[in-house]
PDB file of N, CA and C in Angstrom:
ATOM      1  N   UNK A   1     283.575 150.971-102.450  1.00  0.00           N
ATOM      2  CA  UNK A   1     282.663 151.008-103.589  1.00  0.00           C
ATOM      3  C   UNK A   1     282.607 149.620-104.211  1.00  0.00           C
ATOM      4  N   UNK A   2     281.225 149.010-104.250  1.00  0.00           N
ATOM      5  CA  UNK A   2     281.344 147.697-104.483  1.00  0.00           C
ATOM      6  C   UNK A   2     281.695 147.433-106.319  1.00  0.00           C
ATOM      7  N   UNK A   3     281.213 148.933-106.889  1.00  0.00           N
ATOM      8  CA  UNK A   3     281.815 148.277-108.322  1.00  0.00           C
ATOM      9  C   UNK A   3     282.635 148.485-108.577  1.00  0.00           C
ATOM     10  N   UNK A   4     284.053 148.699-107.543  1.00  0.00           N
ATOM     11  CA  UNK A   4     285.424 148.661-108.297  1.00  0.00           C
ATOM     12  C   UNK A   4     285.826 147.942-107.115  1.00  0.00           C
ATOM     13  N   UNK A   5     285.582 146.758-106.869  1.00  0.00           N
ATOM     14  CA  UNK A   5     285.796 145.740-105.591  1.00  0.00           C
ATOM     15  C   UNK A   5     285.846 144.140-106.760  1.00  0.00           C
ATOM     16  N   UNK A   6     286.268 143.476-105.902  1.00  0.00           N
ATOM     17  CA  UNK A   6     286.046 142.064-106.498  1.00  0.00           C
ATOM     18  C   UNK A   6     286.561 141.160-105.216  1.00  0.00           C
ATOM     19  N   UNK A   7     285.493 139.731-105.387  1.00  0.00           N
ATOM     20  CA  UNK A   7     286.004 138.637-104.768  1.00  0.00           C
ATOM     21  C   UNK A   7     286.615 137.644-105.467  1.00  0.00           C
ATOM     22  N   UNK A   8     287.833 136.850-105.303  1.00  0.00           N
ATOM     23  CA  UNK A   8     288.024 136.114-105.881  1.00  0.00           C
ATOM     24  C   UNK A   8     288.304 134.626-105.707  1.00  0.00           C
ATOM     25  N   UNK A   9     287.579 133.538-105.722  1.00  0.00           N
ATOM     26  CA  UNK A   9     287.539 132.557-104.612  1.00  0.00           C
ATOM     27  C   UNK A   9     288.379 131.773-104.638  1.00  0.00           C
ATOM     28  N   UNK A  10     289.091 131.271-103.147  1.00  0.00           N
ATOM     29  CA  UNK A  10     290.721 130.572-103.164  1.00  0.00           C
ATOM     30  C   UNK A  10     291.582 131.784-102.970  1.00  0.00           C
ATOM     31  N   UNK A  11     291.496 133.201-103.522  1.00  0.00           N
ATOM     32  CA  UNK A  11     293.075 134.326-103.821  1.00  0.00           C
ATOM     33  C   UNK A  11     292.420 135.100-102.127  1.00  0.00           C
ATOM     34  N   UNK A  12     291.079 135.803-102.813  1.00  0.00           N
ATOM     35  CA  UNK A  12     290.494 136.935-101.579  1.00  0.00           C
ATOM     36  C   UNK A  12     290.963 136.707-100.400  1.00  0.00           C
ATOM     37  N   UNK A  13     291.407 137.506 -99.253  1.00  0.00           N
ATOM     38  CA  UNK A  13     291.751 137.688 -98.146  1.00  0.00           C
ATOM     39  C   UNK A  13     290.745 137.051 -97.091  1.00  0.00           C
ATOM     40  N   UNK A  14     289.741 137.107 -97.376  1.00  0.00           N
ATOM     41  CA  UNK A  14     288.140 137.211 -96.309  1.00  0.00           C
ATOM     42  C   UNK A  14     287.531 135.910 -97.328  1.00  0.00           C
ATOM     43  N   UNK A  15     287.106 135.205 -96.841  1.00  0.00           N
ATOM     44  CA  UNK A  15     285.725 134.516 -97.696  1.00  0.00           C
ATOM     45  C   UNK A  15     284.797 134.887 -97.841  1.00  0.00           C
ATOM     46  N   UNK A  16     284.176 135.451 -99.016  1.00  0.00           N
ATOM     47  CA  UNK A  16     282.820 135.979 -99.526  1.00  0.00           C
ATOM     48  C   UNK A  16     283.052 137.199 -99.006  1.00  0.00           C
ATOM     49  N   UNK A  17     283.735 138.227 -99.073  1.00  0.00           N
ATOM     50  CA  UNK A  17     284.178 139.301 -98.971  1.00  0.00           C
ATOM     51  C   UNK A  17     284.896 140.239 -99.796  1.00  0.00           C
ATOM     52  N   UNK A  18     284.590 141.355-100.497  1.00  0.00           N
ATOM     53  CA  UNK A  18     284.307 142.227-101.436  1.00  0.00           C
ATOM     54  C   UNK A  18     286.258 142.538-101.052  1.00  0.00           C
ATOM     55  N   UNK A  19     286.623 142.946-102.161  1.00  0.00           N
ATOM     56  CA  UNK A  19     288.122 143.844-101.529  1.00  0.00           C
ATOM     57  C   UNK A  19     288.107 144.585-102.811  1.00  0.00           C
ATOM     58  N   UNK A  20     288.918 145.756-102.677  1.00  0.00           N
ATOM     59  CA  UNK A  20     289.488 146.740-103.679  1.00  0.00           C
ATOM     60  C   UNK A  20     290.116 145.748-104.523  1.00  0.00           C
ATOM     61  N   UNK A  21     289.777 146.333-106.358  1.00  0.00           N
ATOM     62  CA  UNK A  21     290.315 145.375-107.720  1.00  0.00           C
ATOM     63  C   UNK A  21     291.127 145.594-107.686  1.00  0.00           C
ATOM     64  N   UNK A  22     292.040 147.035-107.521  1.00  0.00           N
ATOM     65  CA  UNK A  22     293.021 147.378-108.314  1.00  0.00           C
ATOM     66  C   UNK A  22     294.386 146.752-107.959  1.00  0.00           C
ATOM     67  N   UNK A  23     294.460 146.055-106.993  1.00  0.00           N
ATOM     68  CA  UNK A  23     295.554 144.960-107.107  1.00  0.00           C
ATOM     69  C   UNK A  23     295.197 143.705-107.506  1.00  0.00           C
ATOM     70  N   UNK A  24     294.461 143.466-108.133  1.00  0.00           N
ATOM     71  CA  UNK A  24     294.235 142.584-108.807  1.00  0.00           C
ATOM     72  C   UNK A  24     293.925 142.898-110.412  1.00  0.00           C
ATOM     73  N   UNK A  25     293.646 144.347-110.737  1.00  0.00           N
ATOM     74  CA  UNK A  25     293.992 144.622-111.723  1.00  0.00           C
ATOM     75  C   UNK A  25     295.152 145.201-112.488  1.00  0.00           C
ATOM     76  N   UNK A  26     296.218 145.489-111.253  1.00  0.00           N
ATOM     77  CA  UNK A  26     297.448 145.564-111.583  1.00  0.00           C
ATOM     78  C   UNK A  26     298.351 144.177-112.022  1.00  0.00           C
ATOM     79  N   UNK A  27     298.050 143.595-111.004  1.00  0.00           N
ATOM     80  CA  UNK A  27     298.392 141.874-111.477  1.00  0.00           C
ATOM     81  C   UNK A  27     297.503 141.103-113.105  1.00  0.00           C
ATOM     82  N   UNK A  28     296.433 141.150-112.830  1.00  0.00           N
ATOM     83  CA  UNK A  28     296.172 140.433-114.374  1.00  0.00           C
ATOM     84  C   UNK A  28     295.560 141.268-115.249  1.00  0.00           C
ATOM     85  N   UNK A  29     295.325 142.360-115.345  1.00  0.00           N
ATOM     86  CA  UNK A  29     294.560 143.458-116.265  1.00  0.00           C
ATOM     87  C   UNK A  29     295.271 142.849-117.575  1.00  0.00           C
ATOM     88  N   UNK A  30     294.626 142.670-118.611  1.00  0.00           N
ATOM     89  CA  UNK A  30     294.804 142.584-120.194  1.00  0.00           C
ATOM     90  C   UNK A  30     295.827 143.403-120.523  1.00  0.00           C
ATOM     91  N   UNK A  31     297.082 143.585-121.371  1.00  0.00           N
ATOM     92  CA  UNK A  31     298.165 144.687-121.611  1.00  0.00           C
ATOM     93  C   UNK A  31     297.190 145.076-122.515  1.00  0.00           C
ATOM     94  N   UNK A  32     296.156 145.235-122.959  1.00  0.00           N
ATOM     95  CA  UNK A  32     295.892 146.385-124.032  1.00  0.00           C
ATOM     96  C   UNK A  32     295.032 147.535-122.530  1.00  0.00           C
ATOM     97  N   UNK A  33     294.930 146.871-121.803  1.00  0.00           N
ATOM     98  CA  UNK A  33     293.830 147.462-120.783  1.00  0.00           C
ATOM     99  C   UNK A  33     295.092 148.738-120.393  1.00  0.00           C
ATOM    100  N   UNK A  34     296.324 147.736-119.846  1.00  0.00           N
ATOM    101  CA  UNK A  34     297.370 148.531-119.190  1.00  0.00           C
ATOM    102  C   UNK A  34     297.996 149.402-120.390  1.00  0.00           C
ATOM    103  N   UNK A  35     297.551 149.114-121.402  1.00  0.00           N
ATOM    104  CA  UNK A  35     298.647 149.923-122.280  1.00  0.00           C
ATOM    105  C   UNK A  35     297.518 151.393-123.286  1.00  0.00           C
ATOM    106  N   UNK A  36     296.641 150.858-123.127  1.00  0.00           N
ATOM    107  CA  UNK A  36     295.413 151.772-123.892  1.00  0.00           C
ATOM    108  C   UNK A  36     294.519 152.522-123.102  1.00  0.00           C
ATOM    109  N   UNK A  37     294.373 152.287-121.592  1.00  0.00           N
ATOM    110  CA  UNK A  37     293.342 152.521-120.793  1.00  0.00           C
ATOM    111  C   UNK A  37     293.101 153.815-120.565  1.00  0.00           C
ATOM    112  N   UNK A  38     294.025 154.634-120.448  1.00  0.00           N
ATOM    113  CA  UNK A  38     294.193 156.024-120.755  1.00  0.00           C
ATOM    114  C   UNK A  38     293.434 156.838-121.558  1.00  0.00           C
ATOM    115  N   UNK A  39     293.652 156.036-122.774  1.00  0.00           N
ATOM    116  CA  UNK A  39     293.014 156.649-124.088  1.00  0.00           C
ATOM    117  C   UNK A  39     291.485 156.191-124.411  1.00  0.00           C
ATOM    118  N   UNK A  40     291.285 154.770-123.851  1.00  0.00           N
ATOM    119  CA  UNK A  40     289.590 154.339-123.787  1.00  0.00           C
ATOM    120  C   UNK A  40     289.125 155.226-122.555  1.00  0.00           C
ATOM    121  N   UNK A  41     289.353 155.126-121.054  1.00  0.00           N
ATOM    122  CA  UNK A  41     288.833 156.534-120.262  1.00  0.00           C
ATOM    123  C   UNK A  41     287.948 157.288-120.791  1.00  0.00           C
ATOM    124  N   UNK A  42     286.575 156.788-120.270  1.00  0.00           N
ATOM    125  CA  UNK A  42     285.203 158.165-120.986  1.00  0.00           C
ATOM    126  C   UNK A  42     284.684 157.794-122.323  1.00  0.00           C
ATOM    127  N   UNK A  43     284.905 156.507-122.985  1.00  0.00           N
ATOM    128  CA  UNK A  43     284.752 156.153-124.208  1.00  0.00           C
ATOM    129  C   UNK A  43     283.329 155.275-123.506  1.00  0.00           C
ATOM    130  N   UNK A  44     282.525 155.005-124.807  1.00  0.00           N
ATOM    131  CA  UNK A  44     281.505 154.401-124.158  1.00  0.00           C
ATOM    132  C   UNK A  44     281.579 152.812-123.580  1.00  0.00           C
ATOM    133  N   UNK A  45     280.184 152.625-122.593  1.00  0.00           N
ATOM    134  CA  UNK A  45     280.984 150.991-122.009  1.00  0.00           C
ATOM    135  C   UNK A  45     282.026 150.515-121.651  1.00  0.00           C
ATOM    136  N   UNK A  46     282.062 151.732-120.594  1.00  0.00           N
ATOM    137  CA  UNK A  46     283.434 151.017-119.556  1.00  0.00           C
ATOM    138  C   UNK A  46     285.126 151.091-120.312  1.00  0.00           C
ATOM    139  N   UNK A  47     284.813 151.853-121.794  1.00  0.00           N
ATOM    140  CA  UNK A  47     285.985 151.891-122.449  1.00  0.00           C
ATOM    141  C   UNK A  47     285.964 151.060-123.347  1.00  0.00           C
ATOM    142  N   UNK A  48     284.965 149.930-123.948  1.00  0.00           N
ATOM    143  CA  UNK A  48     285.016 149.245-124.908  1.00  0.00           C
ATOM    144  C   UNK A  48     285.084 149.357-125.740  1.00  0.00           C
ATOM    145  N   UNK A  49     284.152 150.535-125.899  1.00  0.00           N
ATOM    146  CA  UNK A  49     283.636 151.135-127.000  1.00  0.00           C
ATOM    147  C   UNK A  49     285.303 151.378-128.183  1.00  0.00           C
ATOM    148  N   UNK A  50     286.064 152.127-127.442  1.00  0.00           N
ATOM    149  CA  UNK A  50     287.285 152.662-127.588  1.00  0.00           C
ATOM    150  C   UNK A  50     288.036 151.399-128.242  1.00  0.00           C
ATOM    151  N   UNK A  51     288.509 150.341-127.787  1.00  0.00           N
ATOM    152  CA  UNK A  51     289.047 149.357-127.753  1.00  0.00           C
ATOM    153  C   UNK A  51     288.468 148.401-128.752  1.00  0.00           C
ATOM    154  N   UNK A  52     286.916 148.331-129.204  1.00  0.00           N
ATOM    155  CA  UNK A  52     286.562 148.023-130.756  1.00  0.00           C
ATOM    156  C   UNK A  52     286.905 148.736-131.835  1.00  0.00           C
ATOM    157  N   UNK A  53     286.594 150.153-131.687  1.00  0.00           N
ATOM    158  CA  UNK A  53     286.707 150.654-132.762  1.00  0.00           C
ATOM    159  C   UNK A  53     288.422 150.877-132.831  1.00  0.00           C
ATOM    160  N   UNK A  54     289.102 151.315-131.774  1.00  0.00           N
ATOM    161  CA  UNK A  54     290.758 151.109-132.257  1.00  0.00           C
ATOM    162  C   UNK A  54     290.999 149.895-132.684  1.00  0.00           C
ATOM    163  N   UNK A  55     290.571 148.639-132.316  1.00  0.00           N
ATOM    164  CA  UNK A  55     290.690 147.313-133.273  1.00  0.00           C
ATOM    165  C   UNK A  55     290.732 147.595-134.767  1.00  0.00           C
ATOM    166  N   UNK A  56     289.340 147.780-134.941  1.00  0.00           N
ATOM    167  CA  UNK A  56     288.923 147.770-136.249  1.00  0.00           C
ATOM    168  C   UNK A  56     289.939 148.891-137.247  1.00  0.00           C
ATOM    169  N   UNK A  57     290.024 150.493-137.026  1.00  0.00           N
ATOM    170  CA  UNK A  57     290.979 150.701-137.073  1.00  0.00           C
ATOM    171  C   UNK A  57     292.091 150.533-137.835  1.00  0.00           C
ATOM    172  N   UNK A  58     292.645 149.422-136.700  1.00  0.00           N
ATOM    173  CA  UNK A  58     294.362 149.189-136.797  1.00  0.00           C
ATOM    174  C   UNK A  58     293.920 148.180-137.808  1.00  0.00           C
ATOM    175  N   UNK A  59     293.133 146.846-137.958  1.00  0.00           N
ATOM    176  CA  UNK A  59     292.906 146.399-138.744  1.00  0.00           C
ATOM    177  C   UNK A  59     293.097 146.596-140.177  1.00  0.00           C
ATOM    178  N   UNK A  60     292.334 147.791-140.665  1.00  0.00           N
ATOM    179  CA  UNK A  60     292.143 148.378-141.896  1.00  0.00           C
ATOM    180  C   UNK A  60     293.569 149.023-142.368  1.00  0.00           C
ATOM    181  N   UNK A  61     294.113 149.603-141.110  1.00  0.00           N
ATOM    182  CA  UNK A  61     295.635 150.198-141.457  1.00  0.00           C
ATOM    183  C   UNK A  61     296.105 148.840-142.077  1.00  0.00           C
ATOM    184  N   UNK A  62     296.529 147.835-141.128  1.00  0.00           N
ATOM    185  CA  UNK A  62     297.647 146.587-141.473  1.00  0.00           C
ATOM    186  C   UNK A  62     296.909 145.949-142.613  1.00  0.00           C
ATOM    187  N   UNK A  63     296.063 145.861-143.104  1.00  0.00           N
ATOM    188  CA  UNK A  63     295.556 145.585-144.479  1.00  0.00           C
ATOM    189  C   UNK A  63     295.524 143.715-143.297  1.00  0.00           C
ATOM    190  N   UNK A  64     294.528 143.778-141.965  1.00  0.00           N
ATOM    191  CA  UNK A  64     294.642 142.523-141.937  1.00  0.00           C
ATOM    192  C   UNK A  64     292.925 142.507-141.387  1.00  0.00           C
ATOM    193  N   UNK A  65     292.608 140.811-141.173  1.00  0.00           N
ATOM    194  CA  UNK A  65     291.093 140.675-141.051  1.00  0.00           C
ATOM    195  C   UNK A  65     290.619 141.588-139.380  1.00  0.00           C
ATOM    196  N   UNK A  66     289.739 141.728-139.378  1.00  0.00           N
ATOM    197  CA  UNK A  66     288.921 142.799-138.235  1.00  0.00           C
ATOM    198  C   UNK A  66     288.631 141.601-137.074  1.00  0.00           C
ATOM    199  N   UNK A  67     289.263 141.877-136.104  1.00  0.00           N
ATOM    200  CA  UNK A  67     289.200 141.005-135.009  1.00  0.00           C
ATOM    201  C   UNK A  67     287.537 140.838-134.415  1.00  0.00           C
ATOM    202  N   UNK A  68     286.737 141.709-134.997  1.00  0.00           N
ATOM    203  CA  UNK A  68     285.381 141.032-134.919  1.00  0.00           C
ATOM    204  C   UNK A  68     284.934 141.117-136.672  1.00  0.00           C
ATOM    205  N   UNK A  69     284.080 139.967-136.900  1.00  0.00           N
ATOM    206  CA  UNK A  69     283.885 139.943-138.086  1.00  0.00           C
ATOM    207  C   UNK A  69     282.164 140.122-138.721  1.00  0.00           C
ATOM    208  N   UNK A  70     281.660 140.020-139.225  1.00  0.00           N
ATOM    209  CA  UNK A  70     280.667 139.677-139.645  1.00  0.00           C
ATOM    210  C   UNK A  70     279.075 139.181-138.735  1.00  0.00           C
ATOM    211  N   UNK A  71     280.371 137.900-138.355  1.00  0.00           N
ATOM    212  CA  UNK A  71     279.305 136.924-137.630  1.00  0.00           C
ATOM    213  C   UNK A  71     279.184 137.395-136.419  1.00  0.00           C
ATOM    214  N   UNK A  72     280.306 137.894-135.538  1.00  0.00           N
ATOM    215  CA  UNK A  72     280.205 138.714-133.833  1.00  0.00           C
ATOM    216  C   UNK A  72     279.576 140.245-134.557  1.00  0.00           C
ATOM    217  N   UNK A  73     279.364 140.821-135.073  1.00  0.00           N
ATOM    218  CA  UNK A  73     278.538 141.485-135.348  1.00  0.00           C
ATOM    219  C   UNK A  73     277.149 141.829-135.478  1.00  0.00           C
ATOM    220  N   UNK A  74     276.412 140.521-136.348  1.00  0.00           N
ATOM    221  CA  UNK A  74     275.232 139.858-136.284  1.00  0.00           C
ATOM    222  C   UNK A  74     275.076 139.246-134.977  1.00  0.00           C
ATOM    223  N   UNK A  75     275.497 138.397-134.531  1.00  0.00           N
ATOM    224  CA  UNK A  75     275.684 138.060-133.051  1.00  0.00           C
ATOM    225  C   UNK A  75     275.257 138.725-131.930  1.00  0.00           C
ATOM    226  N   UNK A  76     275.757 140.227-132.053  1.00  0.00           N
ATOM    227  CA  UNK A  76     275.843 140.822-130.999  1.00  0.00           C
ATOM    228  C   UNK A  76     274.762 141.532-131.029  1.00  0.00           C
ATOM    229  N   UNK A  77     274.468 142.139-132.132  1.00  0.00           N
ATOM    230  CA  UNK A  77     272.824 142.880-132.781  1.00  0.00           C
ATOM    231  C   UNK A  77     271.664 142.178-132.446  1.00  0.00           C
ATOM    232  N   UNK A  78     271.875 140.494-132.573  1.00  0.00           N
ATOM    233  CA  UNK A  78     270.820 139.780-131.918  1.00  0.00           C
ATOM    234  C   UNK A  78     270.101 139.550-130.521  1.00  0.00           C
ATOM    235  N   UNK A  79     270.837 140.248-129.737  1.00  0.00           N
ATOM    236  CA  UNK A  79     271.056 140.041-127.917  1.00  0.00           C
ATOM    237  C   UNK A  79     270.080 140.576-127.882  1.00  0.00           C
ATOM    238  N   UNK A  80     269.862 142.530-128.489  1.00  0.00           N
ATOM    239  CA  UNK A  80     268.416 142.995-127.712  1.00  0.00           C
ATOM    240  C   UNK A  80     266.907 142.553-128.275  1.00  0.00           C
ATOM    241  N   UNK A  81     266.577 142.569-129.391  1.00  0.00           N
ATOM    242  CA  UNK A  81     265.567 141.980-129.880  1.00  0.00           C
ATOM    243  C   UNK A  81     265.174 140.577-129.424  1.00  0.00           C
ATOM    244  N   UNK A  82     266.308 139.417-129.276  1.00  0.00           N
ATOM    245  CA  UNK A  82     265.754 138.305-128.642  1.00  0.00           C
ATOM    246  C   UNK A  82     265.681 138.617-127.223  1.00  0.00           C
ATOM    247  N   UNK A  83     266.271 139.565-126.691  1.00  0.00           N
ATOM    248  CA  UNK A  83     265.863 139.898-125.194  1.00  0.00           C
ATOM    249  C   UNK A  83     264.379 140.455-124.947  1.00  0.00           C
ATOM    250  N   UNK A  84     264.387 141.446-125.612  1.00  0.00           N
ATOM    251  CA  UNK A  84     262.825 141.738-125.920  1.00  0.00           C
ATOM    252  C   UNK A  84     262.074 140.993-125.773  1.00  0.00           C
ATOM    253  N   UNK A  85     261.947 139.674-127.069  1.00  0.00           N
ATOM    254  CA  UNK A  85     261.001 138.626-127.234  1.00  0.00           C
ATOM    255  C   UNK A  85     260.729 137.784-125.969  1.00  0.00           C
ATOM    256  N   UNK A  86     262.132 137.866-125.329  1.00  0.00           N
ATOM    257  CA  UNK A  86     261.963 137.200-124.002  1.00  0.00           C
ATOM    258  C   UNK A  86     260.520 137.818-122.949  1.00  0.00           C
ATOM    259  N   UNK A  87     261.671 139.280-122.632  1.00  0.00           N
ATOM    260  CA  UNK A  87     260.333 140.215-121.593  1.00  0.00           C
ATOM    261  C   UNK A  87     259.013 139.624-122.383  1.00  0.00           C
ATOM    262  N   UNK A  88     258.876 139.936-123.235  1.00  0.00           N
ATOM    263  CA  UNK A  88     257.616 139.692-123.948  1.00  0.00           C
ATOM    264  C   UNK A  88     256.626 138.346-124.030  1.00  0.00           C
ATOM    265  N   UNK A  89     257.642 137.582-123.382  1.00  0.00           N
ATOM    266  CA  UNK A  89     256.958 136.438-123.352  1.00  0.00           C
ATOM    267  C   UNK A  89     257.359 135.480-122.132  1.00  0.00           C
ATOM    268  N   UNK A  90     257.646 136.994-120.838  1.00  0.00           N
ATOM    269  CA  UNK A  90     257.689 136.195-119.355  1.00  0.00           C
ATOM    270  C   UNK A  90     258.703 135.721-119.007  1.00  0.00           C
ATOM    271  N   UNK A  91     260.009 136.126-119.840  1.00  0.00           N
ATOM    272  CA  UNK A  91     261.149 135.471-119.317  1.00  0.00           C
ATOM    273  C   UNK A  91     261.894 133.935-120.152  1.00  0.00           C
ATOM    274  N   UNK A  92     260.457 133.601-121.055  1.00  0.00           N
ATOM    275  CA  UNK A  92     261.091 132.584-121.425  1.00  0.00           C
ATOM    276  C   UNK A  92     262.456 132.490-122.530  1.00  0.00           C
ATOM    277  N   UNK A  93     263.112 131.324-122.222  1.00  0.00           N
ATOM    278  CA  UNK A  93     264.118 131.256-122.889  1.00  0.00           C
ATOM    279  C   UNK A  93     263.643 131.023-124.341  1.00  0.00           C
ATOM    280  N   UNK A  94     264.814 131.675-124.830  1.00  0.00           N
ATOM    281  CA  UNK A  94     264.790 132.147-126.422  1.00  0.00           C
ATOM    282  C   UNK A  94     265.950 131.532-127.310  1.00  0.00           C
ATOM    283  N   UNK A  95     265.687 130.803-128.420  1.00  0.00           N
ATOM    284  CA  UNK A  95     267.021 129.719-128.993  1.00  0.00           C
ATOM    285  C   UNK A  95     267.761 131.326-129.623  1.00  0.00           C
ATOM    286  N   UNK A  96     268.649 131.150-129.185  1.00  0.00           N
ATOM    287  CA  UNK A  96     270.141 131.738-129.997  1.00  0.00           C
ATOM    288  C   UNK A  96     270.154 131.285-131.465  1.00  0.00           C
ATOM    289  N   UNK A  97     270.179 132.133-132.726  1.00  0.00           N
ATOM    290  CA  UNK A  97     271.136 131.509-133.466  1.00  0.00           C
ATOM    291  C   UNK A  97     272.170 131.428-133.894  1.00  0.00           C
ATOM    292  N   UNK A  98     272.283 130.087-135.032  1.00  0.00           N
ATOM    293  CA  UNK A  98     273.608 129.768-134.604  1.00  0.00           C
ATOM    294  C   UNK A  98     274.220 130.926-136.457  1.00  0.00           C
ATOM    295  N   UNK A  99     273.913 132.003-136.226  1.00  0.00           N
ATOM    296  CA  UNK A  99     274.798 132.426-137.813  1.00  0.00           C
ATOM    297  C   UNK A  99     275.919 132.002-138.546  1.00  0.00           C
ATOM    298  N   UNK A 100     276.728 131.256-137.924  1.00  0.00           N
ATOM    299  CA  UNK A 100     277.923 130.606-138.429  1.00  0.00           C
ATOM    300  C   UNK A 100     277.483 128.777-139.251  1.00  0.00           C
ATOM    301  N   UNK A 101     276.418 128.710-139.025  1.00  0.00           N
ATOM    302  CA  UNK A 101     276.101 127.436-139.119  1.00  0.00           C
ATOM    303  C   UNK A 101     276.959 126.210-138.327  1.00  0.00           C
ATOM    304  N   UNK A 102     277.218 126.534-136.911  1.00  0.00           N
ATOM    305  CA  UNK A 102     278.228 125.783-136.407  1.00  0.00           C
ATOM    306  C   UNK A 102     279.586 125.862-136.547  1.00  0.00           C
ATOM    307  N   UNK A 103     280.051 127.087-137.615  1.00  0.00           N
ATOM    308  CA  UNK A 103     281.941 126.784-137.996  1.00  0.00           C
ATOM    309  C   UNK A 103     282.131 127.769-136.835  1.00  0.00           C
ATOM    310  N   UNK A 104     281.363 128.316-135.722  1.00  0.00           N
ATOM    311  CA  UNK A 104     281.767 128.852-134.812  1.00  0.00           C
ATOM    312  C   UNK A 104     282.829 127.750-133.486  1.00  0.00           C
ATOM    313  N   UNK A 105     282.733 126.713-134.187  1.00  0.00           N
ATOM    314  CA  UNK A 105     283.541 125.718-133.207  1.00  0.00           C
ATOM    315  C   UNK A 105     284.795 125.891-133.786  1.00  0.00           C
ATOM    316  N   UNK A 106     285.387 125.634-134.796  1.00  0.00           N
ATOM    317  CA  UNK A 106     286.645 125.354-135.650  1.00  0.00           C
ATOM    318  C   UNK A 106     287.650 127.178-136.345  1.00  0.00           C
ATOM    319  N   UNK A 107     286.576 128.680-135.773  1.00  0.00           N
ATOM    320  CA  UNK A 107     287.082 129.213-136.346  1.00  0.00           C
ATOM    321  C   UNK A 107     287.893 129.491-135.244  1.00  0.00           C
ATOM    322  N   UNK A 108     288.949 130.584-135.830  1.00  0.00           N
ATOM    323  CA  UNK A 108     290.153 131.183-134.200  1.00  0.00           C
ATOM    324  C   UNK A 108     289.857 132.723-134.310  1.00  0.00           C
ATOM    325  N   UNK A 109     289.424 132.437-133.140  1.00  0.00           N
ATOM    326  CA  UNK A 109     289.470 133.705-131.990  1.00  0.00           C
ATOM    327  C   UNK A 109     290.982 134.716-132.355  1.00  0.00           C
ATOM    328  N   UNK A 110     290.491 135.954-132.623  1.00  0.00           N
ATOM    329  CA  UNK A 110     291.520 136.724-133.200  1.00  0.00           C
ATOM    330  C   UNK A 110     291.313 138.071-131.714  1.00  0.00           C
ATOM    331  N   UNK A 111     290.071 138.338-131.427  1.00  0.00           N
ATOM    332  CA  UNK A 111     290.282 139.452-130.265  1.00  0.00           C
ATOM    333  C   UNK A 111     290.644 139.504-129.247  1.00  0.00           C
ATOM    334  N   UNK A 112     291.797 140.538-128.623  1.00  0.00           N
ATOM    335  CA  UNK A 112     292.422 140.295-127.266  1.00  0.00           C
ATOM    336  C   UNK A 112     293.632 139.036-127.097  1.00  0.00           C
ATOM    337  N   UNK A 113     293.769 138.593-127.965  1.00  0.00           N
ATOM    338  CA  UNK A 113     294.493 137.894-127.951  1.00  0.00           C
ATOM    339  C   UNK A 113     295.997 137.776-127.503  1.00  0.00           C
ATOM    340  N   UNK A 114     296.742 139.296-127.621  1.00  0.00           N
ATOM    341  CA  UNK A 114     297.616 139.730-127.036  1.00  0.00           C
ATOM    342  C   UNK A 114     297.923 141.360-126.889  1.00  0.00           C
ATOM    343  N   UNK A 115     298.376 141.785-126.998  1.00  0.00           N
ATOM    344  CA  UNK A 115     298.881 143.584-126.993  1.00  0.00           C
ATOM    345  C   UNK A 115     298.129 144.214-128.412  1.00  0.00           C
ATOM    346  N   UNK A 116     298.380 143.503-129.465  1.00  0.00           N
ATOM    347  CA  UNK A 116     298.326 143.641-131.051  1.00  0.00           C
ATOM    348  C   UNK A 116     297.785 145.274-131.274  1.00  0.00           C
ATOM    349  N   UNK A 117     296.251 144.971-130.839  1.00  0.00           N
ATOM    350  CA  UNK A 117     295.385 146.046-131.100  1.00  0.00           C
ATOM    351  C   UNK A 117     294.266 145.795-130.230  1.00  0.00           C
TER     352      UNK A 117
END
């Protein structure tokens, strides 16, 4: 089954040749993947779904900031509508904005970062 296959170039056995993930997802899978995956299983998007909202969540428990904030929020809401505008106009490329006004360079990345949540 090619969508639970992966190549990986330099590691793969075969060159340009598909192999079963799951030893390769036993080896580098994310520990929230290995430690939560169970419980995301059947959640929407591949389990993401599961794995945001338990973020957010645990967040609110520890009285600490939400590993997506504001701006990856707006961010992410923006993808289908400027995708739209795209179809709509042949494919052409569409400027991103920038909602952070640029402090998207200098802020730190809080999601996935380790086991946490």
């Amino acid at each position: 089954d090619v969508n639970k296959s992966v190549y990986i170039e330099g590691k793969s056995v075969k060159a340009h040749r598909w192999e079963e993930a799951q030893k390769w997802l036993d080896q580098y899978d994310h520990p929230l993947w290995k430690k939560y995956g169970s419980d995301a299983a059947g959640a929407g998007h591949g389990g993401m779904d599961w794995f945001v909202l338990n973020a957010f969540i645990e967040s609110v428990k520890r009285k600490m900031p939400p590993p997506q904030d504001v701006y990856d929020a707006v961010t992410w809401s923006a993808i289908t509508p400027l995708s739209e505008t795209s179809i709509k106009q042949n494919g052409a490329s569409i400027e991103f904005p920038d909602f952070t006004r640029g402090k998207w360079k200098e802020r730190k990345n809080l999601f996935a970062l380790d086991d946490t949540y």
